[in-house]
PDB file of N, CA and C in Angstrom:
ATOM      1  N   UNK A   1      -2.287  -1.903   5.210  1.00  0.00           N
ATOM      2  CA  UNK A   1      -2.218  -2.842   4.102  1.00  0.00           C
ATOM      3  C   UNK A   1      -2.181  -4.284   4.633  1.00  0.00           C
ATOM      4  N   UNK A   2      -1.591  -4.377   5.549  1.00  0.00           N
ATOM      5  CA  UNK A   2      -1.420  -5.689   6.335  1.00  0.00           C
ATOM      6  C   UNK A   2      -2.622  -6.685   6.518  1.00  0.00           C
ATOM      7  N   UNK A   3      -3.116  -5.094   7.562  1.00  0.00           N
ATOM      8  CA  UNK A   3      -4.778  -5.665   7.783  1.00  0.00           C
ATOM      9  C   UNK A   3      -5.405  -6.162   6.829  1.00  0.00           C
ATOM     10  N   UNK A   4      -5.929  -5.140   5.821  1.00  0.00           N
ATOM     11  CA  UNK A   4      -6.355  -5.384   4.612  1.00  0.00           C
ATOM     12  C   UNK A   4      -6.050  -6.725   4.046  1.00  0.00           C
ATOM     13  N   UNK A   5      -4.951  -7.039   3.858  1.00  0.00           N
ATOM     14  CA  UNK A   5      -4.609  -8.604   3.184  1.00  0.00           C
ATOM     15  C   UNK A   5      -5.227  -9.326   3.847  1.00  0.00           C
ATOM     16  N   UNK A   6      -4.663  -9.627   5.025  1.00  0.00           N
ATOM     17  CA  UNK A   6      -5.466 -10.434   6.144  1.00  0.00           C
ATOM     18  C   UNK A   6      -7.195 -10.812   6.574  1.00  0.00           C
ATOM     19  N   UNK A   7      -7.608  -9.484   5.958  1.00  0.00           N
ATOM     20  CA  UNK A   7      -9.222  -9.564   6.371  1.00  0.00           C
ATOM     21  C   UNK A   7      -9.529 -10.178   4.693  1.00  0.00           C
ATOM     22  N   UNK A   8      -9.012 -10.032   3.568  1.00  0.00           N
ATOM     23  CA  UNK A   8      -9.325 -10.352   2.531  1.00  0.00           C
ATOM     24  C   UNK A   8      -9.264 -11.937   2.480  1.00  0.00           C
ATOM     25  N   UNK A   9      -8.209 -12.708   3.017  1.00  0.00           N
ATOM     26  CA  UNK A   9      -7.973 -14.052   2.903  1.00  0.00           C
ATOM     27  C   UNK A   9      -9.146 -14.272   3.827  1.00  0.00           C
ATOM     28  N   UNK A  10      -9.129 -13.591   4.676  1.00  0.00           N
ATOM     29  CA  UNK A  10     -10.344 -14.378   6.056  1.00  0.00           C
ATOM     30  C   UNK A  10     -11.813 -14.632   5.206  1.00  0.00           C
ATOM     31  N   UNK A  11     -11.936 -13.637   4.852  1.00  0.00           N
ATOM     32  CA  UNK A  11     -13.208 -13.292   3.668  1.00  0.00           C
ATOM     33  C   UNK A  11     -13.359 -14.518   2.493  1.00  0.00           C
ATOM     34  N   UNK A  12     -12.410 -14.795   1.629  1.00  0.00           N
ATOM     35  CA  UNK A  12     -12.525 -15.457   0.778  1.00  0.00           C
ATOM     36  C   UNK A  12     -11.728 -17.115   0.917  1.00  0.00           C
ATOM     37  N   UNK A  13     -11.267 -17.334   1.901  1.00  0.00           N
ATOM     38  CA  UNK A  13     -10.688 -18.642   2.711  1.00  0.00           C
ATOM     39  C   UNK A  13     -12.173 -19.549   1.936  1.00  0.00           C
ATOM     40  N   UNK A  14     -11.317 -20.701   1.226  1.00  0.00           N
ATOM     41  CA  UNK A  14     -10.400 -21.525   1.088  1.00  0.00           C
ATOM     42  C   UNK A  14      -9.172 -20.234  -0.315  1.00  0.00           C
ATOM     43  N   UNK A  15      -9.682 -19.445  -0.942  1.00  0.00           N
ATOM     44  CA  UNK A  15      -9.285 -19.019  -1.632  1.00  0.00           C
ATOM     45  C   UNK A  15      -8.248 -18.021  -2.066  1.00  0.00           C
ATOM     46  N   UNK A  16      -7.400 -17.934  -2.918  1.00  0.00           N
ATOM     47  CA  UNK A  16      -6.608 -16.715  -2.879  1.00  0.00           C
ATOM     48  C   UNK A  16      -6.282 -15.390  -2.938  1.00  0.00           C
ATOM     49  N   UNK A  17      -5.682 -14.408  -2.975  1.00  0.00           N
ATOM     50  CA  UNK A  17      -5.964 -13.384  -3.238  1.00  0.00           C
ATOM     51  C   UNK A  17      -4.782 -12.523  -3.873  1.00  0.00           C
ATOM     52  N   UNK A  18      -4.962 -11.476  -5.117  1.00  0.00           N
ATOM     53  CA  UNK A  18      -3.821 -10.822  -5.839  1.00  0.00           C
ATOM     54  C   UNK A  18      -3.505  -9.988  -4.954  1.00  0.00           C
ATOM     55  N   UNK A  19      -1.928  -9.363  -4.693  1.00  0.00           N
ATOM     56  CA  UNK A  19      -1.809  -8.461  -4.454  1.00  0.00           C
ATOM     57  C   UNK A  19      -2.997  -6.972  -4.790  1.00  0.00           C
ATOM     58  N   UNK A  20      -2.927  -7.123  -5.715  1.00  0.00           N
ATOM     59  CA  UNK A  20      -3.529  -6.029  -6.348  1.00  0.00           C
ATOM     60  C   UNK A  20      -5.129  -6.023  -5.512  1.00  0.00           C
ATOM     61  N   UNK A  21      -5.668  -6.700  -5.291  1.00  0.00           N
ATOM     62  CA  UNK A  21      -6.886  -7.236  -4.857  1.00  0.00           C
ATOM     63  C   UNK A  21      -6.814  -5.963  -3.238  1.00  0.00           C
ATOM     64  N   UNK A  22      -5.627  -6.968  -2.313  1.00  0.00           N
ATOM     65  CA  UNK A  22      -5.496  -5.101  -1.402  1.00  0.00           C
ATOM     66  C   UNK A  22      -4.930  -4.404  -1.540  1.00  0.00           C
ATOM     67  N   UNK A  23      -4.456  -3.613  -2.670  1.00  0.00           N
ATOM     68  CA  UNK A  23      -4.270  -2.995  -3.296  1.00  0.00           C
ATOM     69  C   UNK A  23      -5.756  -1.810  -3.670  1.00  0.00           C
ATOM     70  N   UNK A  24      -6.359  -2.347  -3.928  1.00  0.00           N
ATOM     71  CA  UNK A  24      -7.608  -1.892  -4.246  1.00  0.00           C
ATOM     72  C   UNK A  24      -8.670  -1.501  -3.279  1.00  0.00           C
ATOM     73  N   UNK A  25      -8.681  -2.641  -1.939  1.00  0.00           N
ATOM     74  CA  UNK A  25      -9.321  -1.945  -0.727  1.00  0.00           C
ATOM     75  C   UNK A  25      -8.713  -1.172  -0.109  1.00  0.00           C
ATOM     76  N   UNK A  26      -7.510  -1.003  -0.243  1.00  0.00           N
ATOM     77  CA  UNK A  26      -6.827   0.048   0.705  1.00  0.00           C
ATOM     78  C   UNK A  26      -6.702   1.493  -0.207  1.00  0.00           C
ATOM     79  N   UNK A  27      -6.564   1.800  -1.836  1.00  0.00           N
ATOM     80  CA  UNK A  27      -6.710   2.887  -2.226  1.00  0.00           C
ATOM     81  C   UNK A  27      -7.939   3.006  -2.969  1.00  0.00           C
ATOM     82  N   UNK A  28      -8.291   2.587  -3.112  1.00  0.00           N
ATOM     83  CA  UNK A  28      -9.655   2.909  -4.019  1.00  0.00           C
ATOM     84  C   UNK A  28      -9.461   2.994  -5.406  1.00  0.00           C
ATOM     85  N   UNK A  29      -9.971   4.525  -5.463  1.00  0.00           N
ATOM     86  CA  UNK A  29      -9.632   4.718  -7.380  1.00  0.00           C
ATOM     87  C   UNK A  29      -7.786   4.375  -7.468  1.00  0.00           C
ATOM     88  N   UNK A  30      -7.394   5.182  -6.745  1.00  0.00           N
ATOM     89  CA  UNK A  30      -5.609   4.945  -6.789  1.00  0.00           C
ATOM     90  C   UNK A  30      -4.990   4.024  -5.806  1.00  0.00           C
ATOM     91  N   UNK A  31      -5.072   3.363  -6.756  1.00  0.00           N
ATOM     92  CA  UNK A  31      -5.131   1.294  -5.888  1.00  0.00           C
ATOM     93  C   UNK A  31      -3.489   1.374  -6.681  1.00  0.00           C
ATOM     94  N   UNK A  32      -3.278   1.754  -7.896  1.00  0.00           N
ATOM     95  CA  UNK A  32      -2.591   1.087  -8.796  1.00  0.00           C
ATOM     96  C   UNK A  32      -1.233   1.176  -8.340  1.00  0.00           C
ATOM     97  N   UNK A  33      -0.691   2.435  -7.803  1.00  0.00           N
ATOM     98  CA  UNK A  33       0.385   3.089  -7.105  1.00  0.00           C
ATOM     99  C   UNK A  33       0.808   2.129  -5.927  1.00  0.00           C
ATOM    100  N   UNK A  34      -0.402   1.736  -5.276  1.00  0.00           N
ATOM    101  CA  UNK A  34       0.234   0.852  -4.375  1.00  0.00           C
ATOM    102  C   UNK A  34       0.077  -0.699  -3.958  1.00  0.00           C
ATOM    103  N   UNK A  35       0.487  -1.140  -5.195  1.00  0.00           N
ATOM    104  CA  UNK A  35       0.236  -2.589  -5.369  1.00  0.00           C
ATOM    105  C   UNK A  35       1.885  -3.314  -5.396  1.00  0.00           C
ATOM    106  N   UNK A  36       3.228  -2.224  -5.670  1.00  0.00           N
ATOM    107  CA  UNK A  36       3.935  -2.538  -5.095  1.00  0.00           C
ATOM    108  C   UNK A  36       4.168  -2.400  -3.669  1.00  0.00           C
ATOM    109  N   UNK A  37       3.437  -2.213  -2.748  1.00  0.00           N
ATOM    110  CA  UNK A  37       3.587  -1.675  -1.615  1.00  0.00           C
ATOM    111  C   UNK A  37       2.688  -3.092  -0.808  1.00  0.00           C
ATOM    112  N   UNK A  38       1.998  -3.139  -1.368  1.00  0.00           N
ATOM    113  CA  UNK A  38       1.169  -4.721  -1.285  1.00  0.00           C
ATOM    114  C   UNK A  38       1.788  -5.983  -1.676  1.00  0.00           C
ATOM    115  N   UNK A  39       2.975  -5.884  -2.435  1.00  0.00           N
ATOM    116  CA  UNK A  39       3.422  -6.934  -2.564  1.00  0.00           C
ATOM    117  C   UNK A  39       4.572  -7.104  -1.553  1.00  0.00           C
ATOM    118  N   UNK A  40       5.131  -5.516  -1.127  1.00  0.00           N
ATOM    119  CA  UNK A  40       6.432  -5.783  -0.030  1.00  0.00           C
ATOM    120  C   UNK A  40       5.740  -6.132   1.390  1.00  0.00           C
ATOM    121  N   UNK A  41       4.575  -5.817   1.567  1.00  0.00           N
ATOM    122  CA  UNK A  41       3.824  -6.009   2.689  1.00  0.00           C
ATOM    123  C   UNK A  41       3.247  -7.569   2.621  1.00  0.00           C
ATOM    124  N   UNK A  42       3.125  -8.471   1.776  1.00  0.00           N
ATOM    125  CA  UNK A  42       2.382  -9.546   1.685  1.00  0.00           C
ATOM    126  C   UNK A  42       4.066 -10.228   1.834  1.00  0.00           C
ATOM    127  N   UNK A  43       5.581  -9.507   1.435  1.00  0.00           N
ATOM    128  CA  UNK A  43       6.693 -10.515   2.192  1.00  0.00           C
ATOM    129  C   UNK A  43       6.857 -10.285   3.643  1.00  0.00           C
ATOM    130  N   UNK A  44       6.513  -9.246   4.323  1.00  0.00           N
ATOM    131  CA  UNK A  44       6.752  -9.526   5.228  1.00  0.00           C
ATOM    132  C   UNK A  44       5.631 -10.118   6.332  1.00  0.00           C
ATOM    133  N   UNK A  45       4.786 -10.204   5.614  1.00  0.00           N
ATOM    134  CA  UNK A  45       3.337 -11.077   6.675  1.00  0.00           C
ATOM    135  C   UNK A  45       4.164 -12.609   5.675  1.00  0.00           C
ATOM    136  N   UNK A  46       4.512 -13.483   5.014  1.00  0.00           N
ATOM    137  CA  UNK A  46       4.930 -14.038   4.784  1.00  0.00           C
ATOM    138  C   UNK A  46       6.112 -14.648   5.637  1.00  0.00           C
ATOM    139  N   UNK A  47       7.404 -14.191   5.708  1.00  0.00           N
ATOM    140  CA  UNK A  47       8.007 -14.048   6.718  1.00  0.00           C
ATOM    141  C   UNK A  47       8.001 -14.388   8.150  1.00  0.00           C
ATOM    142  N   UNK A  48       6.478 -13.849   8.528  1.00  0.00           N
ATOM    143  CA  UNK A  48       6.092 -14.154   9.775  1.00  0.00           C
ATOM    144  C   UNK A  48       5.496 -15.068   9.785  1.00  0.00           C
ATOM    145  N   UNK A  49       5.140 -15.740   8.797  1.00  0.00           N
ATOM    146  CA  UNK A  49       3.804 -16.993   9.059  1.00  0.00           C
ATOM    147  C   UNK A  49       2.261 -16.668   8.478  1.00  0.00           C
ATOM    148  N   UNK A  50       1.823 -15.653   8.388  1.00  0.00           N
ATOM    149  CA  UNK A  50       0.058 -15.066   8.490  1.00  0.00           C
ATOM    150  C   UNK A  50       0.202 -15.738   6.849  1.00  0.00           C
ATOM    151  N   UNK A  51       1.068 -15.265   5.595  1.00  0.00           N
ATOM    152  CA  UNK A  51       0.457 -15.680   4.185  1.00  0.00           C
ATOM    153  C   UNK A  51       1.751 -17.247   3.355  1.00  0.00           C
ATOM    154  N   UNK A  52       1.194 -16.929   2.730  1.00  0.00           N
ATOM    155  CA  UNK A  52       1.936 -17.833   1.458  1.00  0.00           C
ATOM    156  C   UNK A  52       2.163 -17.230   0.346  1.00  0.00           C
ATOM    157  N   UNK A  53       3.267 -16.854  -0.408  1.00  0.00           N
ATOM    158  CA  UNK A  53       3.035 -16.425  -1.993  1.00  0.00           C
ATOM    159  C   UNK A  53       3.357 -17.577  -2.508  1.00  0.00           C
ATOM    160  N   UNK A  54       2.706 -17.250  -3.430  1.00  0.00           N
ATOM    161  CA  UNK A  54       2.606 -18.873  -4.486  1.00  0.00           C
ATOM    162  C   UNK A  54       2.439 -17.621  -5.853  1.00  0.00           C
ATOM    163  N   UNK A  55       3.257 -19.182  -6.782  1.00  0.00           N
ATOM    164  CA  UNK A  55       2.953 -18.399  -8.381  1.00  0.00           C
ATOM    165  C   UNK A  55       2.719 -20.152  -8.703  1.00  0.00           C
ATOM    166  N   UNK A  56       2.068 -19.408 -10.014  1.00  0.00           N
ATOM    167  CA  UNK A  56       1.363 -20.968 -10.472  1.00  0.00           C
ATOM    168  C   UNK A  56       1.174 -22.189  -9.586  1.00  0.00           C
ATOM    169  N   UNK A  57       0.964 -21.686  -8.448  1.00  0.00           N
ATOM    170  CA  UNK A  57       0.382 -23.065  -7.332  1.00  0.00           C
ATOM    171  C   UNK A  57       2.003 -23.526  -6.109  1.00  0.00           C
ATOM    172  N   UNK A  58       2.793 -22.697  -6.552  1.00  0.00           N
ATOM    173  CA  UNK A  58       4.050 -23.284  -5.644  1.00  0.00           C
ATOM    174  C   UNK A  58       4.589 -22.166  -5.239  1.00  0.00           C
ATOM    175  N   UNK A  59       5.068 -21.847  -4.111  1.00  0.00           N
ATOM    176  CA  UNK A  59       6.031 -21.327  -3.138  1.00  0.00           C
ATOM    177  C   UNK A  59       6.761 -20.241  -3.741  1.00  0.00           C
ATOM    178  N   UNK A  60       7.016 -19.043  -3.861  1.00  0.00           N
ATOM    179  CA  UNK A  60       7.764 -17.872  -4.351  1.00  0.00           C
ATOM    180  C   UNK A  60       8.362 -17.165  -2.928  1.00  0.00           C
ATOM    181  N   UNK A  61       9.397 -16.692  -3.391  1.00  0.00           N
ATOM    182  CA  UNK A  61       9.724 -15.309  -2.800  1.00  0.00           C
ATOM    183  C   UNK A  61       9.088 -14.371  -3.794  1.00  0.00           C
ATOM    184  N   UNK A  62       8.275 -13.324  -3.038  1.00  0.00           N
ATOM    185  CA  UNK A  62       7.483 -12.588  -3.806  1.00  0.00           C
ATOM    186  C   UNK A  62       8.674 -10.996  -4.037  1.00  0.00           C
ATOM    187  N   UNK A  63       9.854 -11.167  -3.389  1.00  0.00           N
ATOM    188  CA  UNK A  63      10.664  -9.808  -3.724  1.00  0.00           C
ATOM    189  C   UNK A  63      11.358 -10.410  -4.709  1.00  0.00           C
ATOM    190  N   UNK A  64      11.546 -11.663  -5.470  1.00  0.00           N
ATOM    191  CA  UNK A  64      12.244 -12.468  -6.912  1.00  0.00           C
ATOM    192  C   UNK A  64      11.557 -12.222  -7.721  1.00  0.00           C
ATOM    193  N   UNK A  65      10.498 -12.826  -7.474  1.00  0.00           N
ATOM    194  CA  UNK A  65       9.442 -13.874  -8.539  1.00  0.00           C
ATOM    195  C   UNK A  65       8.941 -12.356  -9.541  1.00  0.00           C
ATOM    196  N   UNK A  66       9.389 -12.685 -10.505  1.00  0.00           N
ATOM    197  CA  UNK A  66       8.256 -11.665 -11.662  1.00  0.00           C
ATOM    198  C   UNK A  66       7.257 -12.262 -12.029  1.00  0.00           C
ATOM    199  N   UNK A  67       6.155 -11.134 -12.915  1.00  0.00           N
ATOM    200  CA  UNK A  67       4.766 -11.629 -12.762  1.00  0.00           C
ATOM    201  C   UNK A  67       3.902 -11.708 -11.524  1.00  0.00           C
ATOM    202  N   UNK A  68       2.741 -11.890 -11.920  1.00  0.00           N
ATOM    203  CA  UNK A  68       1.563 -12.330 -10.941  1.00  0.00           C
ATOM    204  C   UNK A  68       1.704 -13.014  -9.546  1.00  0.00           C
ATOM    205  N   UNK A  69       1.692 -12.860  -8.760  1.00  0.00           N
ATOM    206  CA  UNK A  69       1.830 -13.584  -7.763  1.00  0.00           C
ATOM    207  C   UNK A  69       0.394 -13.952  -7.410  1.00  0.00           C
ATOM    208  N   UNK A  70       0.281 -14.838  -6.203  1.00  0.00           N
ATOM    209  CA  UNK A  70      -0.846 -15.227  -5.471  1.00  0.00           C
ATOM    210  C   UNK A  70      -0.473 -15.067  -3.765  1.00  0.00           C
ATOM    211  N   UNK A  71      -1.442 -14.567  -2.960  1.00  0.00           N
ATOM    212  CA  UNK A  71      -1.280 -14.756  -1.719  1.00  0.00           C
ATOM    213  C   UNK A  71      -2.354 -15.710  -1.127  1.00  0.00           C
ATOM    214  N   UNK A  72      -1.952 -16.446  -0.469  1.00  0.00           N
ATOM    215  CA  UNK A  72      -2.343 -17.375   0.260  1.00  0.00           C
ATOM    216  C   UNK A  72      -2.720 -17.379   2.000  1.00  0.00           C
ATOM    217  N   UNK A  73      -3.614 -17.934   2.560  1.00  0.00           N
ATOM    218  CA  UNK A  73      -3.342 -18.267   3.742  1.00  0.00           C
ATOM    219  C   UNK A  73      -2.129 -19.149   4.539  1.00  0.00           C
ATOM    220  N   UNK A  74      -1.422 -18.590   5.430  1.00  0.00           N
ATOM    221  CA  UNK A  74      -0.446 -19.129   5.967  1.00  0.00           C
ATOM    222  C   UNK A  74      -0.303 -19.416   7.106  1.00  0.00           C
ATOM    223  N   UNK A  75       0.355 -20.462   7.899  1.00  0.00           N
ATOM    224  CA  UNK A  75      -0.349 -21.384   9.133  1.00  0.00           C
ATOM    225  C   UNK A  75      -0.623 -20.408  10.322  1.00  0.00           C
ATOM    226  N   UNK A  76      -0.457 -19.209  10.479  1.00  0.00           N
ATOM    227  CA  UNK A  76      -0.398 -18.135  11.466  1.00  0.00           C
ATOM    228  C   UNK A  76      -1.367 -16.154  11.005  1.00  0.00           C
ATOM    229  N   UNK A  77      -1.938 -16.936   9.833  1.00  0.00           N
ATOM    230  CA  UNK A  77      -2.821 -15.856   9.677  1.00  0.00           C
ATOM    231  C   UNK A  77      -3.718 -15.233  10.556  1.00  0.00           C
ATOM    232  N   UNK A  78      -4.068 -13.921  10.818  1.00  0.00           N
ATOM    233  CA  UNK A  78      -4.538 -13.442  11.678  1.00  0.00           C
ATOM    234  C   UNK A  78      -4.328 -11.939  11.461  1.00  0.00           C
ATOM    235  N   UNK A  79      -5.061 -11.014  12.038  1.00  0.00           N
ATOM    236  CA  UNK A  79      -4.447  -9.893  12.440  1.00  0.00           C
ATOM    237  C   UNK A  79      -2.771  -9.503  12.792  1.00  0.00           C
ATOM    238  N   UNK A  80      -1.874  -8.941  12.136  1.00  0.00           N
ATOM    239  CA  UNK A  80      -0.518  -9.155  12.847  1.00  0.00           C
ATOM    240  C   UNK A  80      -0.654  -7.652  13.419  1.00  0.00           C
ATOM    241  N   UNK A  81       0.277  -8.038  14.476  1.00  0.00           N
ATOM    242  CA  UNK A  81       0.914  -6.726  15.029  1.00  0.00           C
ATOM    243  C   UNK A  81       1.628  -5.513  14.747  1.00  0.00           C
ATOM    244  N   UNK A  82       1.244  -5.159  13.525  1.00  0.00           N
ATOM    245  CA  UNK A  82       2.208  -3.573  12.619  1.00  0.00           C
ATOM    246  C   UNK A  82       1.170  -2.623  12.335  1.00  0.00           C
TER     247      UNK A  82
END
């Protein structure tokens, strides 16, 4: 899932991306199941530096924030090590 996020921002850089978005490359038809699993994975590439969550354009903790989130590129994006 990690990966996945990561190759998605690389892909669409300057732009953002929903959880749900790898969510969807990583299960396919049954994406839906693991889009919370995409959002605990987009805090901890967060955490490290690789993303950003943002809601409406500003800064979230994405394990608070209800609703939609956004993931972002973050100053250390890349492939991480998990």
């Amino acid at each position: 899932m990690a990966a996945a996020i990561c190759a998605l921002l690389r892909e669409r850089e300057p732009s953002t991306i929903c959880p749900s978005d790898a969510a969807r490359a990583v299960g396919g038809k049954s994406w839906r199941g693991l889009t919370a699993t995409a959002r605990s994975v987009a805090a901890e590439l967060e955490r490290s530096g690789h993303v950003v969550i943002t809601q409406k354009g500003k800064p979230v903790d994405v394990e608070t924030a209800r609703g939609p989130v956004r993931i972002a590129p973050g100053p250390d994006l890349g492939t991480p090590r998990t």
